[in-house]
PDB file of N, CA and C in Angstrom:
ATOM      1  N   UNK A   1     151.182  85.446  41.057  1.00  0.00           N
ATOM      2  CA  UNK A   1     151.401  86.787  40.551  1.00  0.00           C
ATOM      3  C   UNK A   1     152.751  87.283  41.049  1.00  0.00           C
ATOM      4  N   UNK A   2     153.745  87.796  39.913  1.00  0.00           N
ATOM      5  CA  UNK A   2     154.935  88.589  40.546  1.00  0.00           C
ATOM      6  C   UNK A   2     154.585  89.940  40.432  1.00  0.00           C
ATOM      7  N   UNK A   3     154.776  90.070  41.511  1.00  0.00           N
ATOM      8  CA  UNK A   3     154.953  91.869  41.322  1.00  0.00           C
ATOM      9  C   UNK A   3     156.202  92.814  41.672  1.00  0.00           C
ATOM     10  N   UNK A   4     156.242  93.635  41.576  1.00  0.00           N
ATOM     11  CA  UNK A   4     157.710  94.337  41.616  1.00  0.00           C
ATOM     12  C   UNK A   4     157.551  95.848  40.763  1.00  0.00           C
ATOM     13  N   UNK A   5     157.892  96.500  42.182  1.00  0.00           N
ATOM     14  CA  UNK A   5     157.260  97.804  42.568  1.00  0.00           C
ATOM     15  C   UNK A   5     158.468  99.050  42.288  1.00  0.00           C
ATOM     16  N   UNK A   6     157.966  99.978  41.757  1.00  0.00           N
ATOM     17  CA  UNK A   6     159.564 101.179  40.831  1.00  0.00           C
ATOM     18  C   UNK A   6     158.674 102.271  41.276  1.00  0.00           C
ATOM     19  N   UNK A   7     159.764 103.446  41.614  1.00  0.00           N
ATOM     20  CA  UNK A   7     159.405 104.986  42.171  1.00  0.00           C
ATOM     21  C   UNK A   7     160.192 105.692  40.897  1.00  0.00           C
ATOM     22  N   UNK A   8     159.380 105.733  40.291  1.00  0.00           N
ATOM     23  CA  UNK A   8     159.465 106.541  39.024  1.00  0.00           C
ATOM     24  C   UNK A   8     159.076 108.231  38.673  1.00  0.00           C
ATOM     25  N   UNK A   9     159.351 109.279  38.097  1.00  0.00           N
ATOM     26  CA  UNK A   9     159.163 110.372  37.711  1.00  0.00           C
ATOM     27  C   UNK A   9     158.733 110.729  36.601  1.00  0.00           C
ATOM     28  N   UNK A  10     157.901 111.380  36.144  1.00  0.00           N
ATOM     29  CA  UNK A  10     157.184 111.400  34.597  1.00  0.00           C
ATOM     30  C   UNK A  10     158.177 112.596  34.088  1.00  0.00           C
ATOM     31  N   UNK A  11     158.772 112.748  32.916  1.00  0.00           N
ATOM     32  CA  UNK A  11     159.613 113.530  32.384  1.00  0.00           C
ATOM     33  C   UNK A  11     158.437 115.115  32.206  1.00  0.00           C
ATOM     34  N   UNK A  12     159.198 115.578  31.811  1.00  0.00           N
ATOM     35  CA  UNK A  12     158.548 117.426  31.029  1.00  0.00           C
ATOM     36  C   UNK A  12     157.209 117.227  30.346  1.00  0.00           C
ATOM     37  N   UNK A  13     157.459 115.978  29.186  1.00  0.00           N
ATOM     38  CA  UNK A  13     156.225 115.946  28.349  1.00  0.00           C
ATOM     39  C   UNK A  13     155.475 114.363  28.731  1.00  0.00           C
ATOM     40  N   UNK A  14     155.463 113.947  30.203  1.00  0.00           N
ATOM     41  CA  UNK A  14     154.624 113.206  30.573  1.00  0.00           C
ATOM     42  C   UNK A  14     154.705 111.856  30.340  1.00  0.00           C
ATOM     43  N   UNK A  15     156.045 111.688  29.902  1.00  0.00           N
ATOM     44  CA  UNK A  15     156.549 110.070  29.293  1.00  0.00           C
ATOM     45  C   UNK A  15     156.900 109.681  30.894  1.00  0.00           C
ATOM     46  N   UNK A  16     157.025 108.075  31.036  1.00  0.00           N
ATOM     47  CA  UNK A  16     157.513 107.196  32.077  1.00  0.00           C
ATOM     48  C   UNK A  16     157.996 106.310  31.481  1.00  0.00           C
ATOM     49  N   UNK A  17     159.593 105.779  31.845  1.00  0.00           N
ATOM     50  CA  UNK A  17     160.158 104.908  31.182  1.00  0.00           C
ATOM     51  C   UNK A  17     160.606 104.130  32.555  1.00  0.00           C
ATOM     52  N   UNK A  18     160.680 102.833  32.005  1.00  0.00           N
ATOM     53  CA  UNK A  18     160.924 102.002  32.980  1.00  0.00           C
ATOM     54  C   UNK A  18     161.790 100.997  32.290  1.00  0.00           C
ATOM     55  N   UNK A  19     162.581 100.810  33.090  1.00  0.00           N
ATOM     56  CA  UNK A  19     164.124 100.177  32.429  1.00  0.00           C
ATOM     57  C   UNK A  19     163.986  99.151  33.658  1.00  0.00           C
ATOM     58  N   UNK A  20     164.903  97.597  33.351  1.00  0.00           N
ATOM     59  CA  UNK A  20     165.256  96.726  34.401  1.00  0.00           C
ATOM     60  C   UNK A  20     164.674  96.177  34.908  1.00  0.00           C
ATOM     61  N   UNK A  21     163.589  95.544  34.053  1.00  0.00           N
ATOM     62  CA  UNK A  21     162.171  95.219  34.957  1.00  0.00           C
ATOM     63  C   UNK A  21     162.445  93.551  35.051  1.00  0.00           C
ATOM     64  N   UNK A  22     162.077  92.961  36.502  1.00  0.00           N
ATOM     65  CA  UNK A  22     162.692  91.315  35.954  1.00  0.00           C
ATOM     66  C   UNK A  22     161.445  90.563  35.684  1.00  0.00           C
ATOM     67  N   UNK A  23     161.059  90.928  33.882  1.00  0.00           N
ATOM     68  CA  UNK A  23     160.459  89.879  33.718  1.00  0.00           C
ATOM     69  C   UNK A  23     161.073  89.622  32.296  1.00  0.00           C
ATOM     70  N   UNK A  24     160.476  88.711  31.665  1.00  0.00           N
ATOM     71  CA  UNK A  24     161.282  88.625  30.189  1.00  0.00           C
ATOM     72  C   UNK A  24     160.588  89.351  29.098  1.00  0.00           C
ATOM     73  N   UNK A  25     160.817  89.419  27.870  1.00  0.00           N
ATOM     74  CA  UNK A  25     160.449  89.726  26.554  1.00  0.00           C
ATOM     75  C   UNK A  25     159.315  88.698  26.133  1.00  0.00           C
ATOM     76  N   UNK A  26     158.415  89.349  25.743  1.00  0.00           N
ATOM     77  CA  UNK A  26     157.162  88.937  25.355  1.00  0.00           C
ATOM     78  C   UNK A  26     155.884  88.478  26.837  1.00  0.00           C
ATOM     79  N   UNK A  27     156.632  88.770  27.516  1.00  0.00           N
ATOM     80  CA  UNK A  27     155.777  88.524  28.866  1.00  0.00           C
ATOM     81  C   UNK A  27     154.517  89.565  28.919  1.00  0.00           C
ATOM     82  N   UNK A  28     153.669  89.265  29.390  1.00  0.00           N
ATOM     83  CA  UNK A  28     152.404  90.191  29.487  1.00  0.00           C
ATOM     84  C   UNK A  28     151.977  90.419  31.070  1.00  0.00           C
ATOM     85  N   UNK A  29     152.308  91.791  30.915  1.00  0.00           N
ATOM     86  CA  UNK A  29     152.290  92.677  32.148  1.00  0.00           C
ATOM     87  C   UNK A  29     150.650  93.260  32.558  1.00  0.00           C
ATOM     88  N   UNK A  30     150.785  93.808  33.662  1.00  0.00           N
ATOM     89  CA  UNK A  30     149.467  94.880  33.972  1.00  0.00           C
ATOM     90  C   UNK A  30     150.290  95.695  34.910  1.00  0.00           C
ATOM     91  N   UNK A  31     149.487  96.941  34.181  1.00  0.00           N
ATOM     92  CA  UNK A  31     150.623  98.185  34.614  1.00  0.00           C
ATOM     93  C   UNK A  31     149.654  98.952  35.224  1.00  0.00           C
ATOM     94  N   UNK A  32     150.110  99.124  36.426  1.00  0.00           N
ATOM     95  CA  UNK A  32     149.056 100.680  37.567  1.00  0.00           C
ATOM     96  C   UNK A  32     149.884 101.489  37.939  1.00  0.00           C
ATOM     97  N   UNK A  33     149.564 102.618  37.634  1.00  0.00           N
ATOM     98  CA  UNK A  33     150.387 103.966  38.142  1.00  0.00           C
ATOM     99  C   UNK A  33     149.200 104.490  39.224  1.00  0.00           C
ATOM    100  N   UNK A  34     149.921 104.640  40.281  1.00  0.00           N
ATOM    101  CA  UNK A  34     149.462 105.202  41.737  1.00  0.00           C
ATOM    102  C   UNK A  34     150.028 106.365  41.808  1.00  0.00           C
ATOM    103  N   UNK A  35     149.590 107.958  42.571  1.00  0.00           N
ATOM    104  CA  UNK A  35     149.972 108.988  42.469  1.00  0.00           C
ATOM    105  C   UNK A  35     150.950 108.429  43.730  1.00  0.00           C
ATOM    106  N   UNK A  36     151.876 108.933  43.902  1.00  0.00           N
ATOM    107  CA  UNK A  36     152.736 108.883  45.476  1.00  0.00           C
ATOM    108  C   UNK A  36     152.666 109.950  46.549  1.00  0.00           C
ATOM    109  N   UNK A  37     151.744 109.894  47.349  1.00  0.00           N
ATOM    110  CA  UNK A  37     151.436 110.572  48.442  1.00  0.00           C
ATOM    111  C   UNK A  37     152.673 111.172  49.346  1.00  0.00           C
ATOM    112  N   UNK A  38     152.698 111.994  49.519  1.00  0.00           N
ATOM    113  CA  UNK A  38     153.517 112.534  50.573  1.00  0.00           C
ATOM    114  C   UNK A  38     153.608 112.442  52.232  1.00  0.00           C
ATOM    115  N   UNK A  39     154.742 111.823  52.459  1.00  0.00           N
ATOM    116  CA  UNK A  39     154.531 110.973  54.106  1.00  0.00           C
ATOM    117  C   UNK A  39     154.351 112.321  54.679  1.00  0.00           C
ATOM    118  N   UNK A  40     153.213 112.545  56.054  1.00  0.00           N
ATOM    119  CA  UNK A  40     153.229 113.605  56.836  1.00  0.00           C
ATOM    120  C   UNK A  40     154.571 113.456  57.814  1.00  0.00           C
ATOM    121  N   UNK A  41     155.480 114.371  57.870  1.00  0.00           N
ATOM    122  CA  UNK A  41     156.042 114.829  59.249  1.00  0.00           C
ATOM    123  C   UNK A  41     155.716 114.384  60.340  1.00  0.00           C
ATOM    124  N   UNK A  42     156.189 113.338  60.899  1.00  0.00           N
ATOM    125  CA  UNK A  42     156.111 112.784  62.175  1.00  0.00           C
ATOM    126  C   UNK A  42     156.535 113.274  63.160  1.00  0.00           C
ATOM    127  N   UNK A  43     156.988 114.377  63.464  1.00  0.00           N
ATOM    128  CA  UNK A  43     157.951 114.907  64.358  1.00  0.00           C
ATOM    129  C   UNK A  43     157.463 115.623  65.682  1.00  0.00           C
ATOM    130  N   UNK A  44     156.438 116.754  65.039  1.00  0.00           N
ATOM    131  CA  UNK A  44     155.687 117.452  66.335  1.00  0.00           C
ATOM    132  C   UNK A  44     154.080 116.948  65.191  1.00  0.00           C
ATOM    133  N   UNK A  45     153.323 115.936  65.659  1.00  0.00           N
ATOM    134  CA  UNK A  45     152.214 115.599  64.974  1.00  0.00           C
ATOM    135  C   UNK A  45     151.429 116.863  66.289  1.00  0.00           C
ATOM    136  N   UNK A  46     151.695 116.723  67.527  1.00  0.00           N
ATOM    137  CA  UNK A  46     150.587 117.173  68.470  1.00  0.00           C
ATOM    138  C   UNK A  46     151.409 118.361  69.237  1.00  0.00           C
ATOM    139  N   UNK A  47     151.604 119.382  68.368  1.00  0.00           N
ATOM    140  CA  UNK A  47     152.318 120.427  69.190  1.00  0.00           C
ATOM    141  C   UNK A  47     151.716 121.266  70.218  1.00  0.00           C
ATOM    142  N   UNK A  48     150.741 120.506  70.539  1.00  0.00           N
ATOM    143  CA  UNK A  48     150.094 121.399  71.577  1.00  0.00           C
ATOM    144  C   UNK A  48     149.763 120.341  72.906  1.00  0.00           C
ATOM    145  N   UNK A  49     150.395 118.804  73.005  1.00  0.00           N
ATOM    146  CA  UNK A  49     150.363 118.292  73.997  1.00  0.00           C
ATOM    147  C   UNK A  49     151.408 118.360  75.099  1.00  0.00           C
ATOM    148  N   UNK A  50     150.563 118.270  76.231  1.00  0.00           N
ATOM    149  CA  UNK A  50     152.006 118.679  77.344  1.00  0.00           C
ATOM    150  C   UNK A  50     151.302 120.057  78.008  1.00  0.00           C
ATOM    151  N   UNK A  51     150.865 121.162  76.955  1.00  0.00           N
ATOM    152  CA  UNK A  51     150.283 122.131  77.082  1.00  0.00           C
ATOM    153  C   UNK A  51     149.652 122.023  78.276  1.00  0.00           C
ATOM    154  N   UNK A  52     149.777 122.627  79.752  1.00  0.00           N
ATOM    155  CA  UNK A  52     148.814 123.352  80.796  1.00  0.00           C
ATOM    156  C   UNK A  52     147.629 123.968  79.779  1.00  0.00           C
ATOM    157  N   UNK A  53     146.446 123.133  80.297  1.00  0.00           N
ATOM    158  CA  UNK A  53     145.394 124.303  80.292  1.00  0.00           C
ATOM    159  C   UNK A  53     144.398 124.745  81.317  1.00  0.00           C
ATOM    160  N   UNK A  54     144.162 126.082  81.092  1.00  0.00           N
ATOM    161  CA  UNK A  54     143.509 126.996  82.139  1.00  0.00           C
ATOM    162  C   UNK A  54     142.294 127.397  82.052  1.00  0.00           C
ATOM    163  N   UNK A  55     141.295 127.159  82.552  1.00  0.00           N
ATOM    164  CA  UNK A  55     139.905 127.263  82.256  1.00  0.00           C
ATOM    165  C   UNK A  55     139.609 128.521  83.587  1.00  0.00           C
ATOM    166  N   UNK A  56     139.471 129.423  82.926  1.00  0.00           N
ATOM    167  CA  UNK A  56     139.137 131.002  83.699  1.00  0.00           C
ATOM    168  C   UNK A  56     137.576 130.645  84.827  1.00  0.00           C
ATOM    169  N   UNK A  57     136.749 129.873  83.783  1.00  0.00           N
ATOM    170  CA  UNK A  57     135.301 130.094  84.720  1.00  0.00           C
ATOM    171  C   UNK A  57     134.743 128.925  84.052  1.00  0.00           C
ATOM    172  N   UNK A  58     134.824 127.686  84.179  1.00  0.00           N
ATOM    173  CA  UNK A  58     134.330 126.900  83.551  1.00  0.00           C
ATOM    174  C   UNK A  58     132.945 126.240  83.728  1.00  0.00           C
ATOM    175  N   UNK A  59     132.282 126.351  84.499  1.00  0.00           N
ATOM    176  CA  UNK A  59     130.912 126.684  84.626  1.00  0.00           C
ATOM    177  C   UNK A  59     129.943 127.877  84.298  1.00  0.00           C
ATOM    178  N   UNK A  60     130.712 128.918  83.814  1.00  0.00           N
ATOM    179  CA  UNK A  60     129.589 129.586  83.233  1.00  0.00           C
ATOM    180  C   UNK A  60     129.216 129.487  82.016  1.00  0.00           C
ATOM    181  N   UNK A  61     127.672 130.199  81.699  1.00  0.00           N
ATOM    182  CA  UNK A  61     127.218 129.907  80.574  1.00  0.00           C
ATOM    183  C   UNK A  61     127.801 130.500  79.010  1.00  0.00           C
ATOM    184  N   UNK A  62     127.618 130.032  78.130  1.00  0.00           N
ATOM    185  CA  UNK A  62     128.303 129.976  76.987  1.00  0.00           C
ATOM    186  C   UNK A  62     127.325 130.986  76.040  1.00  0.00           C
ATOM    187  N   UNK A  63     128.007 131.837  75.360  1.00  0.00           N
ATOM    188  CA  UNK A  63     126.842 132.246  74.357  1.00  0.00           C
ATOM    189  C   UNK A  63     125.253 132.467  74.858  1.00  0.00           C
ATOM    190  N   UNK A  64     124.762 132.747  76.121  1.00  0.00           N
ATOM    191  CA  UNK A  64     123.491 132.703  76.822  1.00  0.00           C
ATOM    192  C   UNK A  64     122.748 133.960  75.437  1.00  0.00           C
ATOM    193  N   UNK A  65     123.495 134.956  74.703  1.00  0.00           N
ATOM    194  CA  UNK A  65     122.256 135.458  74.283  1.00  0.00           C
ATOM    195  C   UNK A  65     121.977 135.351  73.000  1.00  0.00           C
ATOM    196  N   UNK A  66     122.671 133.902  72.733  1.00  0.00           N
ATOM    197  CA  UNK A  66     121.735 133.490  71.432  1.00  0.00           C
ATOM    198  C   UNK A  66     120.937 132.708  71.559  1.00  0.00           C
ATOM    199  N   UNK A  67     120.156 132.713  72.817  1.00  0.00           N
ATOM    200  CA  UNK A  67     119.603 131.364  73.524  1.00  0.00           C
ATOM    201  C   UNK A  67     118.221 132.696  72.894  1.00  0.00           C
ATOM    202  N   UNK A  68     117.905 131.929  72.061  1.00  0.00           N
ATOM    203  CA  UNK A  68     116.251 133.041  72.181  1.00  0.00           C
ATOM    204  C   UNK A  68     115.103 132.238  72.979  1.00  0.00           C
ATOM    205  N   UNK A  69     115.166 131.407  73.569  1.00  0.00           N
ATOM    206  CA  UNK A  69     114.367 130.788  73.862  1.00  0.00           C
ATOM    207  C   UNK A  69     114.356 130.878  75.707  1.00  0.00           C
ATOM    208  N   UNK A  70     115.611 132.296  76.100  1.00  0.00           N
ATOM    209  CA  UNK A  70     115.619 132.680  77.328  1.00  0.00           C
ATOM    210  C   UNK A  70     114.982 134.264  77.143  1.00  0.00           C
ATOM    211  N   UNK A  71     114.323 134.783  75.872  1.00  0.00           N
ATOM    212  CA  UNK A  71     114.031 135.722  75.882  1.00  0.00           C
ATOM    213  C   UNK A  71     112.470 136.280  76.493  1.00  0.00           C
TER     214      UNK A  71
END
């Protein structure tokens, strides 16, 4: 199998033309169009590491009075 891969744009009214392709005339192709995802920003992925954190009272209890089962 050859394959050979083009970053193409669909015009106004939804046409895709593809020019320069190296295979020949009369050759029989299979054609997949994949949407092209957008690379995330690698830059600050974890802007909150490094971050000091401060835990005020970290043993006390959480939410105690939705505990109905202390009622």
């Amino acid at each position: 199998m050859n394959a050979h891969r083009v970053k193409a744009t669909l015009t106004q009214d939804g046409t895709l033309t593809l020019n320069d392709l190296p295979f020949y005339a009369g050759d029989s192709v299979e054609v997949i169009v994949l949407a092209r995802i957008a690379k995330l920003s690698t830059e600050n992925l974890y802007p909150l590491r490094g971050t000091p954190i401060l835990y005020d009272n970290p043993t006390a209890p959480v939410a105690e009075e939705d505990w109905s089962v202390l009622e």
